[in-house]
C-alpha atoms as a PDB file:
ATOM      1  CA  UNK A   1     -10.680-138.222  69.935  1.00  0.00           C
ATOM      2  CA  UNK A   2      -9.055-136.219  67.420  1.00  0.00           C
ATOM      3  CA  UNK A   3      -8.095-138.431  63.976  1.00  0.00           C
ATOM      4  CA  UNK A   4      -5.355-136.971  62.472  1.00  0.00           C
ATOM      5  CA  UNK A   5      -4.313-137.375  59.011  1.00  0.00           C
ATOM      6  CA  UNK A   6      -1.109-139.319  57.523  1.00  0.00           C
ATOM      7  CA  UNK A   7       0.790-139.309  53.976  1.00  0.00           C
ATOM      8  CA  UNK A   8      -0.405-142.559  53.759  1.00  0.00           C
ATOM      9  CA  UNK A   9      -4.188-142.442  55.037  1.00  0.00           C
ATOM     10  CA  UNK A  10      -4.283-140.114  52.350  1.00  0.00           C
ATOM     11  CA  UNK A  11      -2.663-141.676  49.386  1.00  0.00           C
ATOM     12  CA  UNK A  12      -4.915-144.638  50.647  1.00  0.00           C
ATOM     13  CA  UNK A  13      -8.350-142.432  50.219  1.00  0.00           C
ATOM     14  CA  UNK A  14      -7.421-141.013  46.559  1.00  0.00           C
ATOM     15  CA  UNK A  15      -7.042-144.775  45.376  1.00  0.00           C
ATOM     16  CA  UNK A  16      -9.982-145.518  46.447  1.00  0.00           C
ATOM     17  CA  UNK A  17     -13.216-144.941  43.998  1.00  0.00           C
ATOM     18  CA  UNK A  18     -15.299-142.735  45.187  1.00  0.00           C
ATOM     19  CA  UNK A  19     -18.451-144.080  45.729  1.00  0.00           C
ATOM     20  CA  UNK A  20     -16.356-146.557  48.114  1.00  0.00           C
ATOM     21  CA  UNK A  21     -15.812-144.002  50.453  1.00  0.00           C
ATOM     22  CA  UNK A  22     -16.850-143.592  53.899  1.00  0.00           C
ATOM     23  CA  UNK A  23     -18.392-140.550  54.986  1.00  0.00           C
ATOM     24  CA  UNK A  24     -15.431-139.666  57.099  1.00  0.00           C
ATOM     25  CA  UNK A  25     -12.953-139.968  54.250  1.00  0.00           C
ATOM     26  CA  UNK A  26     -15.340-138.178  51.799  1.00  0.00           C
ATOM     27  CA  UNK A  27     -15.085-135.135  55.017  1.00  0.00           C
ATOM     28  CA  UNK A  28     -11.339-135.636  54.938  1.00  0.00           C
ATOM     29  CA  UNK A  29     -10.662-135.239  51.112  1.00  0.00           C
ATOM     30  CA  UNK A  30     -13.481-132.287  50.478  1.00  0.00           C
ATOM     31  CA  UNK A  31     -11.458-130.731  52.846  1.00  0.00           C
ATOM     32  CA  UNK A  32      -8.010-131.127  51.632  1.00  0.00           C
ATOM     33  CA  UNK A  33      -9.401-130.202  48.211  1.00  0.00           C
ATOM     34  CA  UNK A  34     -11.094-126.935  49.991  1.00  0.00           C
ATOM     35  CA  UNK A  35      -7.482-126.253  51.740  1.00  0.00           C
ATOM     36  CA  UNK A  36      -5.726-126.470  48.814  1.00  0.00           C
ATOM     37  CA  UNK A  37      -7.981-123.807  46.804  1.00  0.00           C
ATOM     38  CA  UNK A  38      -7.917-121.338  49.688  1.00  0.00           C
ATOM     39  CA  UNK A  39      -4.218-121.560  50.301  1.00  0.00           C
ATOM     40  CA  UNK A  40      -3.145-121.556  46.194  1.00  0.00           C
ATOM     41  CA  UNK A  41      -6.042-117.945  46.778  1.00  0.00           C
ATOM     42  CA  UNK A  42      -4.547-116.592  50.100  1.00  0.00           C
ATOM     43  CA  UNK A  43      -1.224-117.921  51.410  1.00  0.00           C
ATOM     44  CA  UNK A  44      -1.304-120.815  54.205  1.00  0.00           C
ATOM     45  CA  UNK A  45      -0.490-118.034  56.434  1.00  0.00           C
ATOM     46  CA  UNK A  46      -3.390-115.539  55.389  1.00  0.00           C
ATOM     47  CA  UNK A  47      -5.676-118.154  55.473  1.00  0.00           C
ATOM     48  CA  UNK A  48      -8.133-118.736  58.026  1.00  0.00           C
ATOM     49  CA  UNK A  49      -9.985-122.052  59.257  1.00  0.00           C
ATOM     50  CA  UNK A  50     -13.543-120.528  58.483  1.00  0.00           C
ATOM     51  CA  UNK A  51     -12.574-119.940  54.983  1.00  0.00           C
ATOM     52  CA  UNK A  52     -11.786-123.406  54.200  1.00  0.00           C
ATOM     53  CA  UNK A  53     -14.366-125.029  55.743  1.00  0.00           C
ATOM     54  CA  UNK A  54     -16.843-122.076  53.873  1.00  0.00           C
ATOM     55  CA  UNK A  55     -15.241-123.449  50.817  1.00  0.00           C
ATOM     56  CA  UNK A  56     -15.855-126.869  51.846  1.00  0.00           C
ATOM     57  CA  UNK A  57     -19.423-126.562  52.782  1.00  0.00           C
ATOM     58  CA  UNK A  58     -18.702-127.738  55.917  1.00  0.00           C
ATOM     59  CA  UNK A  59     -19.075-126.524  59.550  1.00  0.00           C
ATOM     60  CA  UNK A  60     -15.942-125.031  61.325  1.00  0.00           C
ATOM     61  CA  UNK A  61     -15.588-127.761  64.027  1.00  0.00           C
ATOM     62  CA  UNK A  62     -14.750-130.280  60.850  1.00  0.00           C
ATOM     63  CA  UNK A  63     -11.255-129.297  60.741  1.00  0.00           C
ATOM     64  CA  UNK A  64     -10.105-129.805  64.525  1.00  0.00           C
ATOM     65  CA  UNK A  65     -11.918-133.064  64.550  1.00  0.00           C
ATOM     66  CA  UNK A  66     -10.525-134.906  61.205  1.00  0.00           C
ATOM     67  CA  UNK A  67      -7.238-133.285  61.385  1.00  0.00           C
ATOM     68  CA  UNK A  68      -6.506-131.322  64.507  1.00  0.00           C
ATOM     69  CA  UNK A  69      -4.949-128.126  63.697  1.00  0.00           C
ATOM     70  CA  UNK A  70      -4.824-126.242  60.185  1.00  0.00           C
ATOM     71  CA  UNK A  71      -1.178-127.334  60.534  1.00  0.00           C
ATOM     72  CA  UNK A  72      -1.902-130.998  60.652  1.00  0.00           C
ATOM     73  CA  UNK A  73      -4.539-130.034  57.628  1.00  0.00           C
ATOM     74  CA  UNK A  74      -1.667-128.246  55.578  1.00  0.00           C
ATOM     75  CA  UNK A  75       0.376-131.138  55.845  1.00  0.00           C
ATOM     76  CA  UNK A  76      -2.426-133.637  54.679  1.00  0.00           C
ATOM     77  CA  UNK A  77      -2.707-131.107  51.247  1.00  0.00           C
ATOM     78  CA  UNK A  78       0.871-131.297  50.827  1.00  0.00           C
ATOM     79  CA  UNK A  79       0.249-135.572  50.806  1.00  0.00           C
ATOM     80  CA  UNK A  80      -2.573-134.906  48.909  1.00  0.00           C
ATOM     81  CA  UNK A  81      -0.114-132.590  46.413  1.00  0.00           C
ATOM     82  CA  UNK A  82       2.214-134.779  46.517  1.00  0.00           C
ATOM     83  CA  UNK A  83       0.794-137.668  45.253  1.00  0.00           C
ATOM     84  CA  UNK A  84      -1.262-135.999  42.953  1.00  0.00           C
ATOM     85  CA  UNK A  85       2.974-135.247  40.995  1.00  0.00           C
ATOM     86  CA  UNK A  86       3.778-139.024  41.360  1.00  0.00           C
ATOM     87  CA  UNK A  87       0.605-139.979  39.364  1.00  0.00           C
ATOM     88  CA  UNK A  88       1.181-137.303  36.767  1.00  0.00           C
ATOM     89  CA  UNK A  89       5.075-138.499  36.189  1.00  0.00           C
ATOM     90  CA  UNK A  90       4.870-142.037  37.131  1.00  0.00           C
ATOM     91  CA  UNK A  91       5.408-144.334  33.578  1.00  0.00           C
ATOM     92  CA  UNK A  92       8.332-141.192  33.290  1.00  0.00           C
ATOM     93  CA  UNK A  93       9.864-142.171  36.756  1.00  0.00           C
ATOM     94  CA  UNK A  94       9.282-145.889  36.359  1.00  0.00           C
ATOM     95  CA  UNK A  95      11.203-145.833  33.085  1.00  0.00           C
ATOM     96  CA  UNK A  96      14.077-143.691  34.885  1.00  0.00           C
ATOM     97  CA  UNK A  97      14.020-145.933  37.726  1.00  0.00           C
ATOM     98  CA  UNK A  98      14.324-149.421  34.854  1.00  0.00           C
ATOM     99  CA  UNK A  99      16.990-147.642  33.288  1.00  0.00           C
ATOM    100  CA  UNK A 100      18.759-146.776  36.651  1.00  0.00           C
ATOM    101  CA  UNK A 101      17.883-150.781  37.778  1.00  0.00           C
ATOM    102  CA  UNK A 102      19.094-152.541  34.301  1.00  0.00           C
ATOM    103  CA  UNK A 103      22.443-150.244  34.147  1.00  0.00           C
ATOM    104  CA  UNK A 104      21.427-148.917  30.843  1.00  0.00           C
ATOM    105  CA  UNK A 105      24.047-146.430  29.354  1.00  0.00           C
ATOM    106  CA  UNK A 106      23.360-145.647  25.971  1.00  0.00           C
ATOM    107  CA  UNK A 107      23.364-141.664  26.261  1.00  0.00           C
ATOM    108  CA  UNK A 108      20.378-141.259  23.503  1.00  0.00           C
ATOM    109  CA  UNK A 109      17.769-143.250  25.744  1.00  0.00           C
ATOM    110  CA  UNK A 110      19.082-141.520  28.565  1.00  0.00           C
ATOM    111  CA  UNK A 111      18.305-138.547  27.076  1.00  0.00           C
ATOM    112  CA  UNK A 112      14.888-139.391  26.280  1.00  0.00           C
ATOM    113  CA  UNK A 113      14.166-141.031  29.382  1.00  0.00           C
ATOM    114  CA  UNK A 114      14.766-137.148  30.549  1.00  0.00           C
ATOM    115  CA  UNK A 115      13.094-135.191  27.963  1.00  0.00           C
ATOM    116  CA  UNK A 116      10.193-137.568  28.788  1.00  0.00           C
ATOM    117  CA  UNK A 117      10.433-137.109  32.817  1.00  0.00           C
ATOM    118  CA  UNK A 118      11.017-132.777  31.935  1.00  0.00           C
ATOM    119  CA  UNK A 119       7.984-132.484  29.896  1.00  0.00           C
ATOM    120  CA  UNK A 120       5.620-134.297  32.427  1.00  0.00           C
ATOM    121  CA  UNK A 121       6.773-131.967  34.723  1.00  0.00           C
ATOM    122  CA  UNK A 122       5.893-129.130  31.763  1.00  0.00           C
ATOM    123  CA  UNK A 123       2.650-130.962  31.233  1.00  0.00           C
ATOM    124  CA  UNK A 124       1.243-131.108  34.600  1.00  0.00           C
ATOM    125  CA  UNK A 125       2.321-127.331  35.786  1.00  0.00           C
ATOM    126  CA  UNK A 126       0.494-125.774  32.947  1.00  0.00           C
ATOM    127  CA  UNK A 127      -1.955-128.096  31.079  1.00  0.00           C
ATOM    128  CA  UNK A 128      -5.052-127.904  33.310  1.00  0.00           C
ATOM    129  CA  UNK A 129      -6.678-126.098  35.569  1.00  0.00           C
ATOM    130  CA  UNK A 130      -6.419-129.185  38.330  1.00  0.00           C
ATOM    131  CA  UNK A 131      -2.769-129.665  37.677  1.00  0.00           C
ATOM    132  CA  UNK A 132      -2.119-125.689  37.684  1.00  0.00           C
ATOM    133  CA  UNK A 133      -3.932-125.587  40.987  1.00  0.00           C
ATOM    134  CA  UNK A 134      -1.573-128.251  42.247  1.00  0.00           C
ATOM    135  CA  UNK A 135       1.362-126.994  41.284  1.00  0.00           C
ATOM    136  CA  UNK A 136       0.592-123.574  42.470  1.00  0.00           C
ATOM    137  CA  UNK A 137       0.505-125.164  46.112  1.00  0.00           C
ATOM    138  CA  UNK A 138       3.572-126.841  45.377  1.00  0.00           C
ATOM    139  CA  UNK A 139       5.583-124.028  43.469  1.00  0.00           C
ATOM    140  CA  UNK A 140       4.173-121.745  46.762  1.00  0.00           C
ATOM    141  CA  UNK A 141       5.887-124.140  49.281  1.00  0.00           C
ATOM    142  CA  UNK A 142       9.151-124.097  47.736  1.00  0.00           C
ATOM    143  CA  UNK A 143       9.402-120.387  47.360  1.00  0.00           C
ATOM    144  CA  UNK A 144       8.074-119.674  51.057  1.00  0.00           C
ATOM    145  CA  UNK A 145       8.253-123.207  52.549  1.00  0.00           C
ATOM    146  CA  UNK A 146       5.993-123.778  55.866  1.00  0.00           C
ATOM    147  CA  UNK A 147       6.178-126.846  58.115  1.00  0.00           C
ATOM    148  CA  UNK A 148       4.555-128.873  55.393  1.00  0.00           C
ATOM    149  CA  UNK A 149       7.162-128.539  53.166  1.00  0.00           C
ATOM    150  CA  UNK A 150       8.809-131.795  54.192  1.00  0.00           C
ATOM    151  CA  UNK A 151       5.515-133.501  53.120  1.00  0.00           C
ATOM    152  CA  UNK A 152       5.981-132.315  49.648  1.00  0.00           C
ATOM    153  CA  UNK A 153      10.076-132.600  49.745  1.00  0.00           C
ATOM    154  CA  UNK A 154      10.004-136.155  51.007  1.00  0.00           C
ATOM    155  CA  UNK A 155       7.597-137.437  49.207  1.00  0.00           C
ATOM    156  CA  UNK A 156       7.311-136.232  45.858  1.00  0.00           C
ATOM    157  CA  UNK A 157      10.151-133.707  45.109  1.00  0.00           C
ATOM    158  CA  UNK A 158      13.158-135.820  46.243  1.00  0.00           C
ATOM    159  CA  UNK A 159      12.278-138.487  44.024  1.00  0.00           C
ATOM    160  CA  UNK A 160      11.606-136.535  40.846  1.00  0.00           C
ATOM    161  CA  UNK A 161      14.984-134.780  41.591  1.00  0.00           C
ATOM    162  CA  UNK A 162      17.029-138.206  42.036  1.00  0.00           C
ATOM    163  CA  UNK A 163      15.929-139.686  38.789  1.00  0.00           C
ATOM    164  CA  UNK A 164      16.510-136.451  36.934  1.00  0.00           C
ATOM    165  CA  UNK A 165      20.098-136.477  38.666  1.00  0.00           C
ATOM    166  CA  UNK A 166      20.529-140.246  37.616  1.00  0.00           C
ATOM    167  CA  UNK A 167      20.062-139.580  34.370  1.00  0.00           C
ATOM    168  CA  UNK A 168      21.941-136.442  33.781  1.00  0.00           C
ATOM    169  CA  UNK A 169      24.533-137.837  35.767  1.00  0.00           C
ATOM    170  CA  UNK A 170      24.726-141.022  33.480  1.00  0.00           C
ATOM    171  CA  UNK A 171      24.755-139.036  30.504  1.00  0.00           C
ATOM    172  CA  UNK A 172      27.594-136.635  31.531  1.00  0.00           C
ATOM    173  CA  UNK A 173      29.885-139.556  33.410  1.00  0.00           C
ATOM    174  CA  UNK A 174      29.413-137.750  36.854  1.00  0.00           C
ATOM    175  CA  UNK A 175      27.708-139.434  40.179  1.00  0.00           C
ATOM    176  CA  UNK A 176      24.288-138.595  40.481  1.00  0.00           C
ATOM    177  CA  UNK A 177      25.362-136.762  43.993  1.00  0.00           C
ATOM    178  CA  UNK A 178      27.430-134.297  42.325  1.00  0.00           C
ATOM    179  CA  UNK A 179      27.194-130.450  42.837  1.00  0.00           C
ATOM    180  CA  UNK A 180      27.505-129.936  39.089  1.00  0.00           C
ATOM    181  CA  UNK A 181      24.544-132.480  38.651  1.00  0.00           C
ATOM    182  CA  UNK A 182      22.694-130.999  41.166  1.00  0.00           C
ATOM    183  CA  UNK A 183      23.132-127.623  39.951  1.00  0.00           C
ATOM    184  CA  UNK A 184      22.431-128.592  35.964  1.00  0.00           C
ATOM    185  CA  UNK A 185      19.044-130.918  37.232  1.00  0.00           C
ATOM    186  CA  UNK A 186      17.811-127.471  39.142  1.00  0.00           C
ATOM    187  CA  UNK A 187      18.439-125.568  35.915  1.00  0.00           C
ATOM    188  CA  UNK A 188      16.787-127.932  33.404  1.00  0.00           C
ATOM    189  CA  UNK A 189      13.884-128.330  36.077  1.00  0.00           C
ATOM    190  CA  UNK A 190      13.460-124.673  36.131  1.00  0.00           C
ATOM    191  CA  UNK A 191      12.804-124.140  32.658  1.00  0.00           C
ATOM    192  CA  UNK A 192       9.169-125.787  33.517  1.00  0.00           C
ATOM    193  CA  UNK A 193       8.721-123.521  36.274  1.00  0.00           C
ATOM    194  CA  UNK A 194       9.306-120.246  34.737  1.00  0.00           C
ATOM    195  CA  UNK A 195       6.234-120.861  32.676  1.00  0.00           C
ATOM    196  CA  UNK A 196       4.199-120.655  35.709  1.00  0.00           C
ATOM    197  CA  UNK A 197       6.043-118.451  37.959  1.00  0.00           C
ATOM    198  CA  UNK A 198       6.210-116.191  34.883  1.00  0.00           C
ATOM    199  CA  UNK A 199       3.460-116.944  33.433  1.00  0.00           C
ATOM    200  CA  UNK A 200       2.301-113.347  32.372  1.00  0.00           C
ATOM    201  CA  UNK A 201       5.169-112.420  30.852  1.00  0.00           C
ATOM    202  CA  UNK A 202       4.562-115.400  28.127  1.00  0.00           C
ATOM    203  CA  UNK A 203       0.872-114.400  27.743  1.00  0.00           C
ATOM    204  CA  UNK A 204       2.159-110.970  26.840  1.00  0.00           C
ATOM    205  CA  UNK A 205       5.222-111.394  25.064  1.00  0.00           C
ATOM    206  CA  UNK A 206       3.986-114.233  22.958  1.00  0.00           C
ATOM    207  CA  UNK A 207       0.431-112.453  23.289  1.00  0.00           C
ATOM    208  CA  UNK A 208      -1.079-115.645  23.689  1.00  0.00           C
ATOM    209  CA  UNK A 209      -4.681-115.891  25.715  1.00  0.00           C
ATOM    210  CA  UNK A 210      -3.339-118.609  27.676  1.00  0.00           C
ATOM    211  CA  UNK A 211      -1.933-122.432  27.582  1.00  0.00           C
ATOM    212  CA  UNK A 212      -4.112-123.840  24.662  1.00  0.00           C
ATOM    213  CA  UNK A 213      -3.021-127.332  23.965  1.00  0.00           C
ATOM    214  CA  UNK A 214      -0.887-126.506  20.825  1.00  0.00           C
ATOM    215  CA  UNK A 215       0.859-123.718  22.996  1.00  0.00           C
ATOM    216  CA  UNK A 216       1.546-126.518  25.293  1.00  0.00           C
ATOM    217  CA  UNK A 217       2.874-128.428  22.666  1.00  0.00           C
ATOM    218  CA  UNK A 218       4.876-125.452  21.324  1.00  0.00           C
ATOM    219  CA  UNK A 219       6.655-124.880  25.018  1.00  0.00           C
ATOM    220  CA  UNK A 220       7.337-128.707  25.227  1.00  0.00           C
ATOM    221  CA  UNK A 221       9.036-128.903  21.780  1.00  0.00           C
ATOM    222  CA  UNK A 222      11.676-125.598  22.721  1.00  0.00           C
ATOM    223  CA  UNK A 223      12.242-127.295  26.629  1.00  0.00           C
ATOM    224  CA  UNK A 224      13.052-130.469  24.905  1.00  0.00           C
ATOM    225  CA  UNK A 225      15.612-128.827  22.132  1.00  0.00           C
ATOM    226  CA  UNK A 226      17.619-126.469  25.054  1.00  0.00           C
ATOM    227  CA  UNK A 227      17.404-129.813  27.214  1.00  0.00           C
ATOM    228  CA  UNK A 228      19.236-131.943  24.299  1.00  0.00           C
ATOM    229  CA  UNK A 229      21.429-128.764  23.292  1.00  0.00           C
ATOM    230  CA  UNK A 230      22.992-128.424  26.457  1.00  0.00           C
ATOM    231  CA  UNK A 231      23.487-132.386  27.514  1.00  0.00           C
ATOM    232  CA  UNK A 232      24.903-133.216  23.760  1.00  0.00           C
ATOM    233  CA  UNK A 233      27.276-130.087  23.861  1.00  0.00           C
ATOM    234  CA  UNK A 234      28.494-131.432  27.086  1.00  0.00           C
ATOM    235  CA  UNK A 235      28.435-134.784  26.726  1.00  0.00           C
ATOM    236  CA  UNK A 236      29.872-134.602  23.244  1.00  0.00           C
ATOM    237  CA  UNK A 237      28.852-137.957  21.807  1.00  0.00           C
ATOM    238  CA  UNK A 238      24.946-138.516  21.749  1.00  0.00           C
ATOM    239  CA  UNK A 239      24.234-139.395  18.415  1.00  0.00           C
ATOM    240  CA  UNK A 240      20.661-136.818  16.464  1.00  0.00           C
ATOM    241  CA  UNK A 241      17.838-138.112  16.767  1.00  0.00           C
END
Protein backbone atom coordinates (compact mmCIF):
# COMPACT_ATOMS: atom_id res chain seq x y z
CA UNK A 1 0.00 0.00 0.00
CA UNK A 2 0.91 3.39 -0.79
CA UNK A 3 2.12 5.56 2.60
CA UNK A 4 1.46 8.90 2.06
CA UNK A 5 2.96 11.72 3.79
CA UNK A 6 1.30 14.27 6.44
CA UNK A 7 2.34 17.88 7.90
CA UNK A 8 2.72 16.14 10.87
CA UNK A 9 4.58 12.73 9.94
CA UNK A 10 6.90 15.15 8.75
CA UNK A 11 7.44 17.68 11.43
CA UNK A 12 7.64 14.34 13.50
CA UNK A 13 10.80 12.95 11.29
CA UNK A 14 12.87 16.41 11.39
CA UNK A 15 12.68 16.22 15.34
CA UNK A 16 13.92 13.25 15.36
CA UNK A 17 17.99 12.78 15.41
CA UNK A 18 19.09 11.28 12.74
CA UNK A 19 20.73 8.31 13.49
CA UNK A 20 17.15 7.43 15.12
CA UNK A 21 15.68 7.12 11.95
CA UNK A 22 14.18 4.32 10.22
CA UNK A 23 15.13 3.53 6.86
CA UNK A 24 11.76 4.51 5.55
CA UNK A 25 11.85 7.96 7.10
CA UNK A 26 15.54 8.47 6.11
CA UNK A 27 13.78 7.56 2.14
CA UNK A 28 11.06 10.04 2.99
CA UNK A 29 13.22 13.10 4.08
CA UNK A 30 16.23 12.51 1.30
CA UNK A 31 13.49 12.89 -0.81
CA UNK A 32 11.76 15.94 0.33
CA UNK A 33 15.24 17.48 0.58
CA UNK A 34 15.87 16.21 -3.25
CA UNK A 35 12.24 17.81 -4.18
CA UNK A 36 12.92 20.84 -2.75
CA UNK A 37 16.39 21.44 -4.70
CA UNK A 38 14.87 20.42 -8.03
CA UNK A 39 11.77 22.52 -7.69
CA UNK A 40 13.77 25.91 -6.10
CA UNK A 41 16.14 24.69 -9.94
CA UNK A 42 13.09 24.03 -12.26
CA UNK A 43 9.58 25.06 -11.18
CA UNK A 44 7.21 22.26 -9.53
CA UNK A 45 5.65 22.29 -12.84
CA UNK A 46 8.91 21.76 -15.04
CA UNK A 47 9.98 19.28 -12.87
CA UNK A 48 9.91 15.74 -13.49
CA UNK A 49 9.77 12.59 -11.04
CA UNK A 50 13.13 11.12 -12.51
CA UNK A 51 14.90 14.24 -11.69
CA UNK A 52 14.21 14.17 -8.12
CA UNK A 53 14.70 10.86 -7.42
CA UNK A 54 18.29 11.30 -9.71
CA UNK A 55 18.94 13.94 -7.18
CA UNK A 56 18.04 11.74 -4.44
CA UNK A 57 20.02 8.76 -5.40
CA UNK A 58 17.17 6.86 -5.38
CA UNK A 59 15.22 4.66 -7.87
CA UNK A 60 12.07 6.17 -9.60
CA UNK A 61 9.48 3.79 -8.01
CA UNK A 62 10.54 5.60 -4.45
CA UNK A 63 8.30 8.41 -4.98
CA UNK A 64 4.83 6.61 -5.78
CA UNK A 65 5.49 4.28 -2.94
CA UNK A 66 6.40 6.80 0.11
CA UNK A 67 4.24 9.49 -1.14
CA UNK A 68 1.99 8.62 -4.03
CA UNK A 69 2.03 11.26 -6.55
CA UNK A 70 4.66 14.22 -7.00
CA UNK A 71 1.61 16.16 -5.77
CA UNK A 72 1.35 14.40 -2.49
CA UNK A 73 5.45 14.83 -2.53
CA UNK A 74 5.12 18.72 -3.17
CA UNK A 75 2.93 19.03 -0.40
CA UNK A 76 5.24 17.03 2.08
CA UNK A 77 8.24 19.87 0.95
CA UNK A 78 5.93 22.55 1.62
CA UNK A 79 5.57 20.75 5.53
CA UNK A 80 8.99 20.24 5.34
CA UNK A 81 9.35 24.30 4.33
CA UNK A 82 7.20 25.14 6.54
CA UNK A 83 8.52 24.03 9.55
CA UNK A 84 11.85 24.63 8.64
CA UNK A 85 10.29 29.07 9.06
CA UNK A 86 8.75 28.17 12.50
CA UNK A 87 12.17 26.95 13.81
CA UNK A 88 14.02 29.88 12.33
CA UNK A 89 11.40 32.57 14.02
CA UNK A 90 10.24 30.67 16.93
CA UNK A 91 11.81 32.59 20.41
CA UNK A 92 10.51 35.82 17.88
CA UNK A 93 6.89 34.33 17.67
CA UNK A 94 6.87 32.98 21.20
CA UNK A 95 7.71 36.44 22.52
CA UNK A 96 4.85 37.97 20.16
CA UNK A 97 2.55 35.37 21.20
CA UNK A 98 3.60 36.30 25.50
CA UNK A 99 3.09 39.73 24.68
CA UNK A 100 -0.27 39.08 22.82
CA UNK A 101 -1.17 36.45 26.04
CA UNK A 102 -0.03 38.96 29.05
CA UNK A 103 -1.88 42.12 27.29
CA UNK A 104 1.32 43.97 27.17
CA UNK A 105 0.93 47.55 25.65
CA UNK A 106 3.84 49.51 26.09
CA UNK A 107 4.41 50.61 22.29
CA UNK A 108 8.47 50.45 22.64
CA UNK A 109 8.45 46.56 23.42
CA UNK A 110 5.94 46.21 20.92
CA UNK A 111 8.07 47.59 18.63
CA UNK A 112 10.88 45.46 19.38
CA UNK A 113 9.00 42.43 19.70
CA UNK A 114 8.53 43.35 15.73
CA UNK A 115 11.83 44.49 14.70
CA UNK A 116 12.90 41.18 16.33
CA UNK A 117 10.10 38.90 14.46
CA UNK A 118 11.11 41.28 10.82
CA UNK A 119 14.70 40.58 11.01
CA UNK A 120 14.34 36.73 11.54
CA UNK A 121 12.42 36.80 8.66
CA UNK A 122 15.58 39.02 7.02
CA UNK A 123 17.90 36.52 8.60
CA UNK A 124 16.62 33.33 7.38
CA UNK A 125 15.77 34.53 3.55
CA UNK A 126 19.28 35.60 2.97
CA UNK A 127 21.85 34.35 5.57
CA UNK A 128 22.59 30.83 4.28
CA UNK A 129 22.58 28.84 1.63
CA UNK A 130 19.95 26.24 3.51
CA UNK A 131 17.69 29.03 4.54
CA UNK A 132 17.98 30.77 0.92
CA UNK A 133 17.07 27.41 -0.55
CA UNK A 134 14.03 27.37 1.69
CA UNK A 135 12.82 30.44 1.15
CA UNK A 136 13.22 30.24 -2.52
CA UNK A 137 10.53 27.32 -2.38
CA UNK A 138 8.51 29.38 -0.27
CA UNK A 139 8.90 32.91 -1.99
CA UNK A 140 8.12 30.55 -5.44
CA UNK A 141 4.75 29.34 -3.97
CA UNK A 142 3.46 32.62 -3.14
CA UNK A 143 4.24 34.23 -6.42
CA UNK A 144 2.84 31.16 -8.55
CA UNK A 145 1.03 29.18 -5.80
CA UNK A 146 0.31 25.29 -6.69
CA UNK A 147 -1.92 22.98 -4.65
CA UNK A 148 0.68 22.95 -1.93
CA UNK A 149 0.38 26.30 -1.19
CA UNK A 150 -2.11 25.73 1.61
CA UNK A 151 0.64 23.58 3.27
CA UNK A 152 2.87 26.53 3.48
CA UNK A 153 -0.17 29.21 4.10
CA UNK A 154 -1.65 27.20 6.93
CA UNK A 155 1.04 26.27 8.54
CA UNK A 156 3.73 28.62 8.61
CA UNK A 157 2.68 31.89 6.82
CA UNK A 158 -0.63 32.56 8.65
CA UNK A 159 0.98 32.52 11.84
CA UNK A 160 3.97 34.73 11.12
CA UNK A 161 1.39 37.16 9.55
CA UNK A 162 -1.02 37.18 12.76
CA UNK A 163 1.67 38.03 15.20
CA UNK A 164 3.12 40.68 12.93
CA UNK A 165 -0.62 42.04 12.67
CA UNK A 166 -0.94 41.79 16.58
CA UNK A 167 1.71 43.78 17.10
CA UNK A 168 1.36 46.47 14.59
CA UNK A 169 -2.10 46.54 15.40
CA UNK A 170 -1.30 47.12 19.20
CA UNK A 171 1.06 49.70 18.45
CA UNK A 172 -1.20 51.78 16.12
CA UNK A 173 -4.66 51.21 18.36
CA UNK A 174 -6.30 49.25 15.39
CA UNK A 175 -7.64 45.38 15.58
CA UNK A 176 -5.24 43.09 14.37
CA UNK A 177 -8.02 42.16 11.50
CA UNK A 178 -7.91 45.47 10.02
CA UNK A 179 -7.35 46.22 6.24
CA UNK A 180 -4.95 49.02 7.16
CA UNK A 181 -3.02 46.42 9.39
CA UNK A 182 -3.11 44.00 6.93
CA UNK A 183 -1.96 46.18 4.28
CA UNK A 184 1.04 47.95 6.57
CA UNK A 185 2.16 44.03 7.94
CA UNK A 186 2.41 43.06 3.93
CA UNK A 187 4.50 46.19 3.40
CA UNK A 188 6.92 45.90 6.35
CA UNK A 189 7.12 42.04 5.47
CA UNK A 190 8.08 42.89 2.02
CA UNK A 191 10.99 44.85 2.73
CA UNK A 192 12.70 41.24 3.59
CA UNK A 193 11.59 39.89 0.45
CA UNK A 194 12.83 42.34 -1.97
CA UNK A 195 16.30 41.34 -0.94
CA UNK A 196 15.75 38.05 -2.43
CA UNK A 197 13.34 38.59 -5.11
CA UNK A 198 15.72 41.41 -6.08
CA UNK A 199 18.52 40.20 -5.11
CA UNK A 200 20.75 41.24 -8.17
CA UNK A 201 19.90 44.51 -8.20
CA UNK A 202 21.60 44.88 -4.51
CA UNK A 203 24.68 42.90 -5.65
CA UNK A 204 25.02 45.48 -8.38
CA UNK A 205 23.95 48.61 -7.05
CA UNK A 206 25.71 48.19 -3.77
CA UNK A 207 28.37 46.09 -5.87
CA UNK A 208 28.57 43.75 -3.21
CA UNK A 209 29.73 39.87 -4.05
CA UNK A 210 26.93 38.66 -2.12
CA UNK A 211 25.26 38.46 1.59
CA UNK A 212 28.52 38.37 3.75
CA UNK A 213 27.54 38.45 7.34
CA UNK A 214 28.29 42.21 7.92
CA UNK A 215 26.11 42.93 4.71
CA UNK A 216 23.54 41.02 6.54
CA UNK A 217 23.99 43.01 9.39
CA UNK A 218 24.03 46.23 7.31
CA UNK A 219 20.38 45.27 5.60
CA UNK A 220 19.03 44.37 9.14
CA UNK A 221 20.10 47.70 10.74
CA UNK A 222 18.21 49.99 7.58
CA UNK A 223 14.85 47.32 7.79
CA UNK A 224 14.82 47.96 11.43
CA UNK A 225 15.17 52.06 11.16
CA UNK A 226 12.22 52.33 8.11
CA UNK A 227 10.28 49.71 10.40
CA UNK A 228 10.53 52.16 13.61
CA UNK A 229 10.25 55.36 11.23
CA UNK A 230 7.07 54.51 9.92
CA UNK A 231 5.24 52.89 13.25
CA UNK A 232 6.60 56.03 15.52
CA UNK A 233 5.43 58.62 12.81
CA UNK A 234 2.14 56.95 13.00
CA UNK A 235 1.78 56.06 16.23
CA UNK A 236 3.13 59.35 17.46
CA UNK A 237 4.19 58.49 21.00
CA UNK A 238 6.91 55.64 21.17
CA UNK A 239 9.50 57.01 23.13
CA UNK A 240 13.86 56.62 21.11
CA UNK A 241 15.42 54.05 21.93
Amino acid sequence: MTEKIRGATIVNIQKKPAQLLSKGEQSRLRLIEAALKVFGRHSYANATTRMIAQEAGMNLGSIPYYFGSKEELNKAVASYVASKINEAMGPEMANAERLRRDKVTDKRELLNALNDLVSAILRWTISDDQSILVSHYAIREHMEPTAAYDVIHEQSTRIMQAHCAELVGAILGLPADSEEVIVRVSAIIGQTMSFTVAKVVVMRSADWGGYAPHNVAYIEKIVRQHTEIVLMALAGDIPTV
